[in-house]
C-alpha atoms as a PDB file:
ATOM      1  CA  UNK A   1     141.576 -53.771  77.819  1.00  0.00           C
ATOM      2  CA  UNK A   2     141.357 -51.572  81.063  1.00  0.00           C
ATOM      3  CA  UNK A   3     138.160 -51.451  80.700  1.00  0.00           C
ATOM      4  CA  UNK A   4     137.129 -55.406  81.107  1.00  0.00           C
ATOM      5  CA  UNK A   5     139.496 -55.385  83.783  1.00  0.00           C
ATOM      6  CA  UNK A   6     137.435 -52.799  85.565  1.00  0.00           C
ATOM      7  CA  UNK A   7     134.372 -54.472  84.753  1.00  0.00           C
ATOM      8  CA  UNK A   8     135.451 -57.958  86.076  1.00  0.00           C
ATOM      9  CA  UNK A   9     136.521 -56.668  89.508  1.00  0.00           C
ATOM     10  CA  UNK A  10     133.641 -54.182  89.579  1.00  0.00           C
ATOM     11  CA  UNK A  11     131.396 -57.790  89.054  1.00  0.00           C
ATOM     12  CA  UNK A  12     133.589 -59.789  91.823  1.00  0.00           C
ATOM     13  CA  UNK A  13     133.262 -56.637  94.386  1.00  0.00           C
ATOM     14  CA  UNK A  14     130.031 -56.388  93.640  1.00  0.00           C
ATOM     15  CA  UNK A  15     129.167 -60.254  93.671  1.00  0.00           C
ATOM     16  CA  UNK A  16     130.945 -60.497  97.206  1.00  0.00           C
ATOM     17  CA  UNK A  17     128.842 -58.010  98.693  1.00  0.00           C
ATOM     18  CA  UNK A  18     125.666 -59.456  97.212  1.00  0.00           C
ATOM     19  CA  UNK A  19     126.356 -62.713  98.062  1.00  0.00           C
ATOM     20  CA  UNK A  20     128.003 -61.847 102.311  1.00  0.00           C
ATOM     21  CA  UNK A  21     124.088 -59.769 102.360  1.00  0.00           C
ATOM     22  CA  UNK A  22     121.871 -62.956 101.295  1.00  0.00           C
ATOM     23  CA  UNK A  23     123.618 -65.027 103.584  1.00  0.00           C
ATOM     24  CA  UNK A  24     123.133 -62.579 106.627  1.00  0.00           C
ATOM     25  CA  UNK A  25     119.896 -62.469 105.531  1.00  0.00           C
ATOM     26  CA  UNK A  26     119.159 -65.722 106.184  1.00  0.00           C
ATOM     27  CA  UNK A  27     120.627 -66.277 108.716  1.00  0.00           C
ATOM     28  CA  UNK A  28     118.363 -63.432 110.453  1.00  0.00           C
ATOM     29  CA  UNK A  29     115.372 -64.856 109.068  1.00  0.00           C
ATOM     30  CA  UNK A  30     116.157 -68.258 110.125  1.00  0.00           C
ATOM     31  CA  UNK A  31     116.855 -67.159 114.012  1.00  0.00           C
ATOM     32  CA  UNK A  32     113.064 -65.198 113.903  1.00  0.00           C
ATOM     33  CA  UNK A  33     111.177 -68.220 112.936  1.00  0.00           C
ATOM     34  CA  UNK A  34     108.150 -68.816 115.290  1.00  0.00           C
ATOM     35  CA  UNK A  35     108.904 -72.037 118.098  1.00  0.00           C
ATOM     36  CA  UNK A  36     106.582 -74.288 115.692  1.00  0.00           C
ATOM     37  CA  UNK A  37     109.060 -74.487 113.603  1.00  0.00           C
ATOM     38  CA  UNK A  38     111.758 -76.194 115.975  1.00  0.00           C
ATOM     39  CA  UNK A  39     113.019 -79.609 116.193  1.00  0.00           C
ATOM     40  CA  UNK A  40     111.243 -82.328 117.967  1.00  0.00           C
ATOM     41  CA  UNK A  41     112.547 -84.753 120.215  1.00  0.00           C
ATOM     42  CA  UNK A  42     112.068 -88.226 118.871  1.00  0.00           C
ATOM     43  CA  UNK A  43     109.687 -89.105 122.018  1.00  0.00           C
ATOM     44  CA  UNK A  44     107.665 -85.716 121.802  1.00  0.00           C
ATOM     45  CA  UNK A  45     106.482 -86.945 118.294  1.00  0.00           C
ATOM     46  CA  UNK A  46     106.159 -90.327 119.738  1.00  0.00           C
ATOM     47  CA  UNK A  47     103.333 -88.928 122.266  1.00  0.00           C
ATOM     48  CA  UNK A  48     101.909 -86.623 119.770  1.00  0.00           C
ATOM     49  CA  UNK A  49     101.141 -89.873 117.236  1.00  0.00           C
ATOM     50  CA  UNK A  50     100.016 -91.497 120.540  1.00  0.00           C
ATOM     51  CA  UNK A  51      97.303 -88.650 120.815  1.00  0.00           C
ATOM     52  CA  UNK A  52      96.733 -88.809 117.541  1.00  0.00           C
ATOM     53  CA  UNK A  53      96.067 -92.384 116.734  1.00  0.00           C
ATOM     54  CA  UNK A  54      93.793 -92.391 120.130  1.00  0.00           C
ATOM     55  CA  UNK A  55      91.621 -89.469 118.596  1.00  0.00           C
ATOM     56  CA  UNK A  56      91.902 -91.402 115.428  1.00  0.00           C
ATOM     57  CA  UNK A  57      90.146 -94.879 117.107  1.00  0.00           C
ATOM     58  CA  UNK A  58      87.539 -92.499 119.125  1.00  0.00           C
ATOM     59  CA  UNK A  59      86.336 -90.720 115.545  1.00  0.00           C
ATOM     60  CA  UNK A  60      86.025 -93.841 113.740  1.00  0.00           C
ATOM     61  CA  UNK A  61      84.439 -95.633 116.904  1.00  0.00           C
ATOM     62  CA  UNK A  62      81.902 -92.821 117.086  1.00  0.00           C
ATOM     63  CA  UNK A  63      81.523 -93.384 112.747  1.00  0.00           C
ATOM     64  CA  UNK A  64      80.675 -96.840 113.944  1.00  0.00           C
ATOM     65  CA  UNK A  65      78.185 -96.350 115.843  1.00  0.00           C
ATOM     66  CA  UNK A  66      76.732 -92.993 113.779  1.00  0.00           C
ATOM     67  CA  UNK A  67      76.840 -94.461 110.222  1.00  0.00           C
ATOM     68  CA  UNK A  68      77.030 -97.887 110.393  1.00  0.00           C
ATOM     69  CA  UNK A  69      79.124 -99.117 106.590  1.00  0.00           C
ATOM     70  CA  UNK A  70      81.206 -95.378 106.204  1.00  0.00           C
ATOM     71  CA  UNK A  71      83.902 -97.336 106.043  1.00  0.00           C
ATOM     72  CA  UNK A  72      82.571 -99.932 103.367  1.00  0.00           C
ATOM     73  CA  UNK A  73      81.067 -96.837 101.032  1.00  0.00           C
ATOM     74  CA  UNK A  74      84.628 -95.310 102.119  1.00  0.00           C
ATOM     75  CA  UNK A  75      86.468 -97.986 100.264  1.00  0.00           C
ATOM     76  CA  UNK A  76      83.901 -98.150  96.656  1.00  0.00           C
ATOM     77  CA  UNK A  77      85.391 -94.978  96.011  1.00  0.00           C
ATOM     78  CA  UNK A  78      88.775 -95.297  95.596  1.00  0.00           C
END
């Protein structure tokens, strides 16, 4: 019976020490993640989808006036 005894604190030891590293580990990883990867204020992403929807209307304007109906044989294909 010693024995199991041994081998169930051996596991909880063991389990303790595994489990204390991963955490540190993440936590190290998470603090060297590159500056994209940061929050956003709610009215930075509002100005970025500003940018983006006005690049948006100048592409399709310049589809307009380039292929006249891309958005027609856009729409038979779905």
């Amino acid at each position: 019976m010693e024995f199991f005894e041994f081998v169930i604190a051996l596991v909880a030891v063991g389990g303790t020490f595994v489990t204390i590293w991963v955490v540190l580990l993440y936590q190290r990883k998470e603090k060297k993640l590159p500056a994209v990867a940061r929050a956003y204020e709610l009215s930075e992403l509002s100005a970025m989808a500003d940018a983006m929807n006005h690049r948006i209307d100048t592409l399709e304007a310049i589809l307009d006036a380039e292929v006249p109906g891309w958005r027609e044989q856009h729409e038979q294909k779905r």
